[in-house]
Protein backbone atom coordinates (compact mmCIF):
# COMPACT_ATOMS: atom_id res chain seq x y z
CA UNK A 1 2.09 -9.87 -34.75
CA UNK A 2 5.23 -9.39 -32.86
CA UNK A 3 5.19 -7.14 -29.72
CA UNK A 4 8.44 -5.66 -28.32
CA UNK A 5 8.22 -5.76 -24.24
CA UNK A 6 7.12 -2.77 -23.71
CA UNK A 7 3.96 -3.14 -25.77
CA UNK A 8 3.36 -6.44 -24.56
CA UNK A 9 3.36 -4.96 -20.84
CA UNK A 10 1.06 -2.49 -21.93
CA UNK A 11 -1.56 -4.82 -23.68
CA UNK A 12 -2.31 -6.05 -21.06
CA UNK A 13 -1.03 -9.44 -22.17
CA UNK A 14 1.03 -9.10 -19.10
CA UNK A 15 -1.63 -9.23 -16.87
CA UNK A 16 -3.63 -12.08 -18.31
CA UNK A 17 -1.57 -15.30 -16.50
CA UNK A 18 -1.66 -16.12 -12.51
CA UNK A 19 0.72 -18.49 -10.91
CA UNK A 20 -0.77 -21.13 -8.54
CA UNK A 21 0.76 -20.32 -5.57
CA UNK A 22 -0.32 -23.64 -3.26
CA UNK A 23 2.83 -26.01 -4.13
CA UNK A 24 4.58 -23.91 -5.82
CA UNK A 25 8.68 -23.71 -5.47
CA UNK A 26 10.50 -20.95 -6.58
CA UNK A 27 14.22 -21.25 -7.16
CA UNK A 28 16.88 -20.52 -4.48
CA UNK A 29 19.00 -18.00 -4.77
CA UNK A 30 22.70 -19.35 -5.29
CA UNK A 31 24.65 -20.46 -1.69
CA UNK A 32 21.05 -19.53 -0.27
CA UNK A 33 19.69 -22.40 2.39
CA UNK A 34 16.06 -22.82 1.91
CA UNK A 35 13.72 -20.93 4.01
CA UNK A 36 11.97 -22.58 7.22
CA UNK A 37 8.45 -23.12 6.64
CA UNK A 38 5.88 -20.81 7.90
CA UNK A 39 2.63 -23.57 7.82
CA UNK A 40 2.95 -26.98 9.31
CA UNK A 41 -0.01 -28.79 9.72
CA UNK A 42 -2.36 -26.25 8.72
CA UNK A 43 -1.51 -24.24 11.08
CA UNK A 44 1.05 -20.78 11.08
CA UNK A 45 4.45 -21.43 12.95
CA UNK A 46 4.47 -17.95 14.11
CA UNK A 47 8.15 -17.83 15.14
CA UNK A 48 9.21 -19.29 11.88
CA UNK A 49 7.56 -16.33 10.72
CA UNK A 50 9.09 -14.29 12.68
CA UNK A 51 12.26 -15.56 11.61
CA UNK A 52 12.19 -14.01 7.68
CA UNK A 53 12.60 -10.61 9.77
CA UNK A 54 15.83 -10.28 10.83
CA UNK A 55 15.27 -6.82 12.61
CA UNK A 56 12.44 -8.16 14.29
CA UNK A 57 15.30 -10.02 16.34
CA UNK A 58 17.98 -7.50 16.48
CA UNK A 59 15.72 -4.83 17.93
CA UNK A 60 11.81 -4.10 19.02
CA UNK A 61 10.47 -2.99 16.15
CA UNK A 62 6.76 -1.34 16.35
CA UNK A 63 6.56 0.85 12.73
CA UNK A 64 5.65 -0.98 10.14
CA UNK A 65 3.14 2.13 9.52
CA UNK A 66 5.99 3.96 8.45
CA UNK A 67 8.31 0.69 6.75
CA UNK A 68 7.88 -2.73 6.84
CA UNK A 69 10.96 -4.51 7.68
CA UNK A 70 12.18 -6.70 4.89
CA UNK A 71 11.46 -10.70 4.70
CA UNK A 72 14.04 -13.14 3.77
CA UNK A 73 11.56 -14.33 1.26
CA UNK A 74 11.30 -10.59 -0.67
CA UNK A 75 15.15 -10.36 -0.08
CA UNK A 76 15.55 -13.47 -2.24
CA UNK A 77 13.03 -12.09 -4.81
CA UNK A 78 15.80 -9.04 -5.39
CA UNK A 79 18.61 -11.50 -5.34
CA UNK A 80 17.23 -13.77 -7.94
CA UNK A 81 16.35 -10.86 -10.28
CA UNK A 82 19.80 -8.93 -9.68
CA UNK A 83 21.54 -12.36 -10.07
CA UNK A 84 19.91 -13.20 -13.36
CA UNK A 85 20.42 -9.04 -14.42
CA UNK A 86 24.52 -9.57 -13.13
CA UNK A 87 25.10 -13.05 -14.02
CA UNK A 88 22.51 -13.97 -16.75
CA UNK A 89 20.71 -17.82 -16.56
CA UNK A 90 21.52 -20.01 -14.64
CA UNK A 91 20.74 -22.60 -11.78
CA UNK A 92 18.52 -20.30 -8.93
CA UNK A 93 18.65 -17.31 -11.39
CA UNK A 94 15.72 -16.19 -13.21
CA UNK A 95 14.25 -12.75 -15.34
CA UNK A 96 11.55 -11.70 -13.77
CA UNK A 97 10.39 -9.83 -16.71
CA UNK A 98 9.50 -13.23 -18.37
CA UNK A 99 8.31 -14.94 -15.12
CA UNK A 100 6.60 -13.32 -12.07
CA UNK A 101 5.97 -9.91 -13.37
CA UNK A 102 3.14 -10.88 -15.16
CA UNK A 103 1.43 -12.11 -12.01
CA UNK A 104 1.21 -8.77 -10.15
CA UNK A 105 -1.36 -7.45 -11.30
CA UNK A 106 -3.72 -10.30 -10.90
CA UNK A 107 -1.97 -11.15 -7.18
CA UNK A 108 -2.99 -7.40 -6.27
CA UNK A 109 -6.13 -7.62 -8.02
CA UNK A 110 -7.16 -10.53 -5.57
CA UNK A 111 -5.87 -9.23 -2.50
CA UNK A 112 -8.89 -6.03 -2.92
CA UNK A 113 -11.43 -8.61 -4.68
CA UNK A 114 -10.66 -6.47 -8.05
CA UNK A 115 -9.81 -7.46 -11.79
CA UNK A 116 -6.48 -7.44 -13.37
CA UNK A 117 -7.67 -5.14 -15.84
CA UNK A 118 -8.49 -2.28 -13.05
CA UNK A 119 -5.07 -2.46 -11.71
CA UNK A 120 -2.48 0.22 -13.11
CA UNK A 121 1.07 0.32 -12.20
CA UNK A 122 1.82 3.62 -10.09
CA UNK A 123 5.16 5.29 -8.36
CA UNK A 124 2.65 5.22 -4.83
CA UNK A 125 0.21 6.07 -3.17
CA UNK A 126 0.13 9.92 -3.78
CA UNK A 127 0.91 9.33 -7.34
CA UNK A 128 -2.49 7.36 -7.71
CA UNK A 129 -4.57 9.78 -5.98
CA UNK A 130 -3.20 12.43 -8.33
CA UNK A 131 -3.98 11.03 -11.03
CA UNK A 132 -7.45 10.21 -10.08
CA UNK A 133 -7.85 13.97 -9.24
CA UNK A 134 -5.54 15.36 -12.30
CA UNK A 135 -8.53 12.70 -14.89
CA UNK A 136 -11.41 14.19 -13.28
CA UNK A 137 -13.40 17.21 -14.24
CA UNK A 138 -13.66 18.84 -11.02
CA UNK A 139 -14.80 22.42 -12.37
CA UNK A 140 -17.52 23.71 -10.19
CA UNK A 141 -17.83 21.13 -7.82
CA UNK A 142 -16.07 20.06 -4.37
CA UNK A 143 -14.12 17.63 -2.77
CA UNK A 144 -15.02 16.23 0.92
CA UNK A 145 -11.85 14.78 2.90
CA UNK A 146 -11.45 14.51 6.52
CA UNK A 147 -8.53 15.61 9.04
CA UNK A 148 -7.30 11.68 9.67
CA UNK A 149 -7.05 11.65 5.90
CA UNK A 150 -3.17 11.62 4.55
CA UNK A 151 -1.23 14.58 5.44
CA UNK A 152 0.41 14.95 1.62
CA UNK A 153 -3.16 14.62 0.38
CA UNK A 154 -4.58 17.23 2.56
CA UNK A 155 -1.97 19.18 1.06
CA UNK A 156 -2.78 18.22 -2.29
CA UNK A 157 -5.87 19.32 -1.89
CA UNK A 158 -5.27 22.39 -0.30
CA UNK A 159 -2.76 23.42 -3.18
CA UNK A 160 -5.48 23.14 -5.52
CA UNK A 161 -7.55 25.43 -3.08
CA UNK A 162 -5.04 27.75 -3.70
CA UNK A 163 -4.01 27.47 -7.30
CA UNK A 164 -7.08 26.33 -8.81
CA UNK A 165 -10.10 27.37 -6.52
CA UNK A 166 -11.24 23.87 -5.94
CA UNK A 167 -13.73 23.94 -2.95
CA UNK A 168 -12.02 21.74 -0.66
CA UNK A 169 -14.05 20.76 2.68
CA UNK A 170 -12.46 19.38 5.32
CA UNK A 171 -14.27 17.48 8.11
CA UNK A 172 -12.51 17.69 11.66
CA UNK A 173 -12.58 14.90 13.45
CA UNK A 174 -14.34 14.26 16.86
CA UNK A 175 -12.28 12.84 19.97
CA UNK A 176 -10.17 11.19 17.09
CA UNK A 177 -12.61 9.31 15.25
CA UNK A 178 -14.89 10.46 12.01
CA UNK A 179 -18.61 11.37 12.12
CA UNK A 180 -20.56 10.27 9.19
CA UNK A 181 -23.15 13.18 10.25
CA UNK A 182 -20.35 15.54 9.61
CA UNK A 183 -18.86 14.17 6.76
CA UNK A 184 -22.84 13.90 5.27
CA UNK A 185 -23.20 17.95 6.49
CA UNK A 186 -20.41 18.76 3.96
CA UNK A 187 -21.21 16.94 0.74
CA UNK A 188 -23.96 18.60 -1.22
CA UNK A 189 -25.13 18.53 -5.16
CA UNK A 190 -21.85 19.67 -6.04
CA UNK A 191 -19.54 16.99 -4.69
CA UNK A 192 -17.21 15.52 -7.13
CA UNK A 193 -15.40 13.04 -4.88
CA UNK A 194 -15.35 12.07 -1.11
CA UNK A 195 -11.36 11.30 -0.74
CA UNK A 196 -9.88 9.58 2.56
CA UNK A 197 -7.83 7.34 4.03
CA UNK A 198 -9.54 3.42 5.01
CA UNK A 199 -7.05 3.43 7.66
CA UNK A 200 -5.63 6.61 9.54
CA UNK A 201 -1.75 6.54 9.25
CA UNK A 202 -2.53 9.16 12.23
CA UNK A 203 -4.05 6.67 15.47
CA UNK A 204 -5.77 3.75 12.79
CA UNK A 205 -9.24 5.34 12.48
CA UNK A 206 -10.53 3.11 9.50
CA UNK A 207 -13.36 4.35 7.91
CA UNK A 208 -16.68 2.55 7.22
CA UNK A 209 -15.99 2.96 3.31
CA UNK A 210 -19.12 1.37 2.36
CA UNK A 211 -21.36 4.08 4.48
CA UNK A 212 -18.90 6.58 2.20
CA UNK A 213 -19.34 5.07 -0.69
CA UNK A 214 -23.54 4.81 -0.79
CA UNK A 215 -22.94 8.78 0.42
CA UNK A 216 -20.99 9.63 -2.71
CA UNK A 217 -23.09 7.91 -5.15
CA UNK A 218 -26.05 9.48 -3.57
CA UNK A 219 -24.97 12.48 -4.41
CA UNK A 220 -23.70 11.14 -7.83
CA UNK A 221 -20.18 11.65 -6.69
CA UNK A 222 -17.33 9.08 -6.33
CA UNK A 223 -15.22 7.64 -3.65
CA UNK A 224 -11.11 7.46 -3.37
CA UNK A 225 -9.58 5.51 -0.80
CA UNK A 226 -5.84 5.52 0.17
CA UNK A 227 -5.21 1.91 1.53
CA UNK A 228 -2.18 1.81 1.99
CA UNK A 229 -2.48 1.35 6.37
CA UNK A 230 -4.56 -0.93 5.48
CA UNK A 231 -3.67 -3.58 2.53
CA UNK A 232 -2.17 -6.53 3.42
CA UNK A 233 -3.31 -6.30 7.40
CA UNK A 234 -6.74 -5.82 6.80
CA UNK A 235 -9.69 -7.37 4.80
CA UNK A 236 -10.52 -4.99 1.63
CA UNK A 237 -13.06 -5.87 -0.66
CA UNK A 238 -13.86 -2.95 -3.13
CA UNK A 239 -17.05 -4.54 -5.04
CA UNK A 240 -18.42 -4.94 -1.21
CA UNK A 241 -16.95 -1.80 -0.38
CA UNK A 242 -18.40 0.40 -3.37
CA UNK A 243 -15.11 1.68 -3.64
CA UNK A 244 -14.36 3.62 -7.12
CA UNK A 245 -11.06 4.40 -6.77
CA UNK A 246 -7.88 3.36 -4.65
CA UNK A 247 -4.17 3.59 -4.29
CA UNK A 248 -1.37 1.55 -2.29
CA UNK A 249 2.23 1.61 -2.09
CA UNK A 250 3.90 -1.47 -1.16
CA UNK A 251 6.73 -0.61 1.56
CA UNK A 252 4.20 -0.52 4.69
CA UNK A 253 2.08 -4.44 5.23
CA UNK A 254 2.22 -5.05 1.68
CA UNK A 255 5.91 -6.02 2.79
CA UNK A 256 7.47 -4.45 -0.32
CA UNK A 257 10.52 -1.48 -1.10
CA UNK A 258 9.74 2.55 -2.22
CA UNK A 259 8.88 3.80 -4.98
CA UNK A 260 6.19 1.85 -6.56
CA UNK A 261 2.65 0.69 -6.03
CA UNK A 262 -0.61 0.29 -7.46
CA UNK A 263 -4.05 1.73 -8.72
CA UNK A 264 -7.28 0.85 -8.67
CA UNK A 265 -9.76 2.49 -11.27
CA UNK A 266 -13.55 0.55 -11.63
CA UNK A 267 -13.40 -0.46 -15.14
CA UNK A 268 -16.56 0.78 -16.02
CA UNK A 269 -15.34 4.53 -14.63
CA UNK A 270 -12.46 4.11 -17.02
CA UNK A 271 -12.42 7.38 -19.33
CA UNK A 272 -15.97 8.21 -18.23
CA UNK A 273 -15.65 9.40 -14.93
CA UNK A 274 -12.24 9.78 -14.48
CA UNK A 275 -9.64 10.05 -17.97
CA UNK A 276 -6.36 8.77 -18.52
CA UNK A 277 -3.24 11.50 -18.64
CA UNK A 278 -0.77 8.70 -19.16
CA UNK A 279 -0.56 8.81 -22.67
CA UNK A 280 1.86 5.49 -24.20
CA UNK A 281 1.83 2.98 -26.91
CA UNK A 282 3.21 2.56 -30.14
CA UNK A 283 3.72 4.26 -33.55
CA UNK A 284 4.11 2.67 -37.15
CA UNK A 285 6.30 4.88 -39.09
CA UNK A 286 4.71 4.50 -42.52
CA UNK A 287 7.92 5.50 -44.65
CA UNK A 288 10.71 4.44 -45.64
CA UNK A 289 13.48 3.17 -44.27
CA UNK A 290 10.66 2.77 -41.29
CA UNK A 291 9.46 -0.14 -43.73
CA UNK A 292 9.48 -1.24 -47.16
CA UNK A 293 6.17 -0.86 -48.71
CA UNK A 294 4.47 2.63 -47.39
CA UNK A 295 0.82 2.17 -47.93
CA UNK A 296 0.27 5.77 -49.39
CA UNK A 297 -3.71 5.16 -48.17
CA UNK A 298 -2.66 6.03 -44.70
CA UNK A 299 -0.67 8.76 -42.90
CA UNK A 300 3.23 8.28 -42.48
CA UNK A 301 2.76 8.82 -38.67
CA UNK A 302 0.25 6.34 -37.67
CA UNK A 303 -0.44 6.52 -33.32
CA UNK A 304 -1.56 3.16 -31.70
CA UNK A 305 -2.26 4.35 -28.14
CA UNK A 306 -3.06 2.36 -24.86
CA UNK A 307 -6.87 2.23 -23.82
CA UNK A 308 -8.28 1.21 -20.50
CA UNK A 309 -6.59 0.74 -17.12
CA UNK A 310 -3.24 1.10 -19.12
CA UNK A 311 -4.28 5.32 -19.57
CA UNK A 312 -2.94 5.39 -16.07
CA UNK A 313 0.36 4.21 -16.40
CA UNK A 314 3.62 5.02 -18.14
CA UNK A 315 7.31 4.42 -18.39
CA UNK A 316 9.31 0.86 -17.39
CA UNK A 317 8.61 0.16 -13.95
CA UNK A 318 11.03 -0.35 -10.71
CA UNK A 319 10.91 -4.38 -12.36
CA UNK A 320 13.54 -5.18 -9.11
CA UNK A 321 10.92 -4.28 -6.39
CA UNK A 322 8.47 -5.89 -8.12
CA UNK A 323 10.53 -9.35 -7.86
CA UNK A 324 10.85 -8.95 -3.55
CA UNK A 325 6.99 -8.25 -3.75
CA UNK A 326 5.84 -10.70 -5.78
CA UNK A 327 7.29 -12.67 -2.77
CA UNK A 328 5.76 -11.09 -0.51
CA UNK A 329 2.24 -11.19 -2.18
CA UNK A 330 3.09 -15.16 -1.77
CA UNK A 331 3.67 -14.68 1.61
CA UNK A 332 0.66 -12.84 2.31
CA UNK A 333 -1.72 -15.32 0.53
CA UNK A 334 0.14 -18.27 1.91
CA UNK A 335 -0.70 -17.03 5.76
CA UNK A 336 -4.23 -15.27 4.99
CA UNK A 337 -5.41 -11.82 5.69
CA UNK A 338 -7.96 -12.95 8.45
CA UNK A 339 -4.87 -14.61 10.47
CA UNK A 340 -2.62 -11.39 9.91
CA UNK A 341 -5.69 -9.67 11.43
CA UNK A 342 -6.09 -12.06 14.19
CA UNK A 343 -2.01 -12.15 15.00
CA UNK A 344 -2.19 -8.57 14.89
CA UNK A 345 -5.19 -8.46 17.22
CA UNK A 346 -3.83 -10.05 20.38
CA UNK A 347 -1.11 -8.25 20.49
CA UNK A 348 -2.85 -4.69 19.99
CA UNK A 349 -5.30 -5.44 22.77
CA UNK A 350 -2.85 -5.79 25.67
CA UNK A 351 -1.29 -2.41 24.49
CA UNK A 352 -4.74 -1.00 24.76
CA UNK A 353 -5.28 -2.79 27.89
CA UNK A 354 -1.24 -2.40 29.82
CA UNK A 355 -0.13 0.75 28.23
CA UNK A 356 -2.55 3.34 30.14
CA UNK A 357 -1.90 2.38 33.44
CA UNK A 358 1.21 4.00 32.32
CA UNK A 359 0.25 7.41 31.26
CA UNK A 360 -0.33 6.60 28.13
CA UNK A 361 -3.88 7.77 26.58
CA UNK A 362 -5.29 5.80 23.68
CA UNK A 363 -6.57 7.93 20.59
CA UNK A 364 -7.39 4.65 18.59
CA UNK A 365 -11.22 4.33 18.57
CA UNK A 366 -11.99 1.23 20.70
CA UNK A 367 -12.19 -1.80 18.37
CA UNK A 368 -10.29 -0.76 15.42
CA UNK A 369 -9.99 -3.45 13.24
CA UNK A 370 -6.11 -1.87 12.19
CA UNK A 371 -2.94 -2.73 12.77
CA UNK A 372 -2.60 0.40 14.10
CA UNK A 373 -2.30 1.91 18.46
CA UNK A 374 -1.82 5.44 18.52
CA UNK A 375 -1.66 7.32 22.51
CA UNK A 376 -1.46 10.88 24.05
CA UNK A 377 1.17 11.42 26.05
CA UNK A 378 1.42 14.20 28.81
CA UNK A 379 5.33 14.36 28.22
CA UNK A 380 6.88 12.52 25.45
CA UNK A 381 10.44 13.59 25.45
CA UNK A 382 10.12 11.56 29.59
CA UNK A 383 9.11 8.76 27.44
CA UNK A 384 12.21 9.37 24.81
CA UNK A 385 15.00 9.40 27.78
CA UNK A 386 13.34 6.32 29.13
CA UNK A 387 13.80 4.29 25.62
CA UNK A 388 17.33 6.17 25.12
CA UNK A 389 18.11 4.91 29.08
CA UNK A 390 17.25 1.20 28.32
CA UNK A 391 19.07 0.96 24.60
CA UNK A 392 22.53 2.68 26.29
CA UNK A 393 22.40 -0.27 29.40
CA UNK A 394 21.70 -2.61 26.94
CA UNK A 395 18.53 -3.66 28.34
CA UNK A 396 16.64 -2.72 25.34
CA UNK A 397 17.36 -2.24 21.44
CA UNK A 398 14.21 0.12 20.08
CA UNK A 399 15.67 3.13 17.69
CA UNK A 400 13.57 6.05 18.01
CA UNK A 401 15.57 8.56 15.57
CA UNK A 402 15.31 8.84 11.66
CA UNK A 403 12.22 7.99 9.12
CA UNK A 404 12.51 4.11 10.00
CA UNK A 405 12.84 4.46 13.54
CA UNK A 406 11.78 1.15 15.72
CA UNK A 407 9.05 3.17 17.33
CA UNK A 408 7.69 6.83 16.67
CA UNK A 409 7.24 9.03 19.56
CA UNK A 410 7.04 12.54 19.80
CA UNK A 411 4.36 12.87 16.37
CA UNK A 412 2.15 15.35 16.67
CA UNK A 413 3.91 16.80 19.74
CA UNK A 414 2.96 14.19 22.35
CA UNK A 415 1.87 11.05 20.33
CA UNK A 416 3.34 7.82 20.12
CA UNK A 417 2.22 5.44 17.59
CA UNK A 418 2.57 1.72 17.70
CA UNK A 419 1.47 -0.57 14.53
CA UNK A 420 1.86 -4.18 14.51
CA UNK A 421 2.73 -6.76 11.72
CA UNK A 422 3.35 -10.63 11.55
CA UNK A 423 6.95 -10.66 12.99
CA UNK A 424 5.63 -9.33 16.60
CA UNK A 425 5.04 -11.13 19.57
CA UNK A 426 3.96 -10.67 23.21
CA UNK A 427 7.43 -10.75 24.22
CA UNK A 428 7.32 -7.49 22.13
CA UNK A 429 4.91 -6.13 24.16
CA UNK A 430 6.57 -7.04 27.13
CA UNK A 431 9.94 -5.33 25.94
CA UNK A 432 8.00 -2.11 25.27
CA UNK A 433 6.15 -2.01 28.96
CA UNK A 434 9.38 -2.69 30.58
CA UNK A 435 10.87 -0.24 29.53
CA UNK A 436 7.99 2.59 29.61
CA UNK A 437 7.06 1.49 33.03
């Protein structure tokens, strides 16, 4: 049997080889110098990892919560791909379609502690949790969610308050952090499906999923998590976790571009708990001139549609971002989630520890184990002029305006929200307090 790519994809063929990662070389783009290592020794060269972020030099950059800056490494992934897609073979060229793309799935999958085959390819984050929501039968039951949850999720929700008369319950939050009592007060007999975010996008709450998880299946409902503050900064293991259901785009610590991501559905939930509404495959067309010998025992439209994990996806993915990330995903595994976390660690504490001195009031519950500082401000715009001041005298390069601003202040009225990723350093920090002092 011959399959055409797009049924091959959707097999789940695609998903069944890994690539070895330790040793491995991947061609160089053409005229491209190789990259500096990152490990020497065993150990991370932290300013050679710093160096695959170019805007990580040019200016202070603090909001990886809202985009990751771009590695050399994933900008090489596009190159080779558009190269190949311009140019066709050659020496540092390469189709991703018949190389790496069959590795992201199972790079993802390990990354959570999941299996290939409960990975789906999504548009995002959003896009998975509505089609978790859209597959499940929701009539006369509720859906828990917190305050610290996703803003366009709360809305999601609510919209189906409104259109549909789901009984949504939100739980408020208390001095910035989430109560299990409360969230427990609001699920009953009827819950459906506790939905929140593992990490807060708003100050980097993350939630004790597994405490979530035993209180959804308690209650014989089911748990969705939106990880995407959270995956690739912070150790995620959904067997451990209990989680049912997740989603993640790629353009925040995954290191990746817009407009694609992934979704986790436990296999055994597959079409029980929550169904498919991605409906592909492939026909056979049994008449001619669709083929030469109709078998007049069977129909002349005969469906062959997807099953499993593949239910939740359709259409021919963004295949260009998936090249940069499947260099990233190698960069992620070839440092380690526990030393992100650690990096990341140092350099939140001093911000805890230096920035309130300076008016600055943290709203991050004290040991938050995210990559994420968020802080109360009595008068942000103050804190705007002084950043505006520093970049106009040139003693300071930190853009505060636009979606992929350097730094956001002002959120929420008088918030400002620091998150950290491998390309900072102290000397960060120390940019940031001289100029807010």
């Amino acid at each position: 049997m011959q399959l055409n790519r797009r049924e091959w994809l959707a097999s789940g063929l695609a998903a069944a080889s890994t690539t070895a990662l330790t040793g491995c070389a991947e061609p160089t783009p053409t005229g491209a110098e190789p990259l500096r290592p990152v490990v020497s020794g065993g150990s991370i060269d932290w300013e050679a990892v710093r160096s695959r972020f170019p805007r990580a030099l040019n200016e202070t950059y603090f909001n990886c919560a809202a985009q990751h800056p771009t590695g050399a490494h994933t900008v090489r992934g596009f190159q080779r791909y558009i190269d190949f897609m311009h140019n066709g073979p050659g020496e540092g060229r390469e189709d991703f379609w018949e190389t790496g793309y069959r590795d992201m799935k199972p790079m993802f999958a390990r990354l959570i502690n999941a299996k290939p085959e409960e990975i789906a390819f999504c548009a995002g984050t959003t896009v998975g949790e509505n089609l978790i929501v859209n597959g499940m039968d929701l009539r006369g039951g509720n859906v828990v969610t917190n305050d610290l949850h996703y803003s366009a999720s709360l809305a999601n929700y609510l919209t189906r308050r409104e259109k549909f008369g789901l009984d949504v319950r939100i739980v408020k939050h208390r001095d910035w952090r989430i109560d299990i009592a409360d969230m427990e007060k609001a699920v009953n007999k009827n819950t459906k499906l506790i939905s929140v975010s593992f990490v807060s996008s708003v100050n980097g709450h993350v939630e004790d999923l597994k405490k979530l998880s035993d209180l959804a299946h308690s209650h014989g409902a089911y748990l969705f998590a939106d990880i995407i503050q959270g995956c690739g900064a912070t150790p995620i293991d959904v067997q451990a976790m209990g989680i049912d259901f997740a989603a993640c785009g790629t353009y925040k610590w995954l290191q990746g571009e817009h407009g694609f991501g992934f979704l986790y559905v436990k296999q055994d939930l597959q079409g029980t708990a929550v169904k498919g509404t991605e409906f592909t495959g492939h026909p056979d067309l049994n008449y001619k001139p669709w083929t030469d010998s109709p078998d007049p025992a069977k129909p002349e439209f005969i469906s062959h549609p997807n099953h499993g994990i593949a239910e939740f996806e359709c259409s021919t993915p963004a295949v260009i971002n998936y090249a940069g990330q499947h260099e990233s995903f190698r960069f992620i595994e070839e440092l380690g989630i526990d030393n992100i976390r650690a990096h990341a660690r140092e350099i939140t504490a001093r911000l805890e520890k230096e920035l309130p001195p300076l008016g600055f009031t943290a709203i991050t519950p004290a040991g938050s184990e995210s990559g994420i500082r968020a802080f109360l401000h009595p008068n942000t715009e103050q804190v705007r002029a002084k950043i505006e001041r520093a970049n106009k005298e040139g003693r300071a390069k930190i853009s505060i305006t636009g979606p992929n601003s350097a730094l956001t202040v002002g959120r929420g009225g008088n918030q400002v929200r620091f998150s950290v990723s491998v390309y900072n350093n102290q000397q960060d920090v120390d940019k940031v307090l001289e100029v807010l002092s």
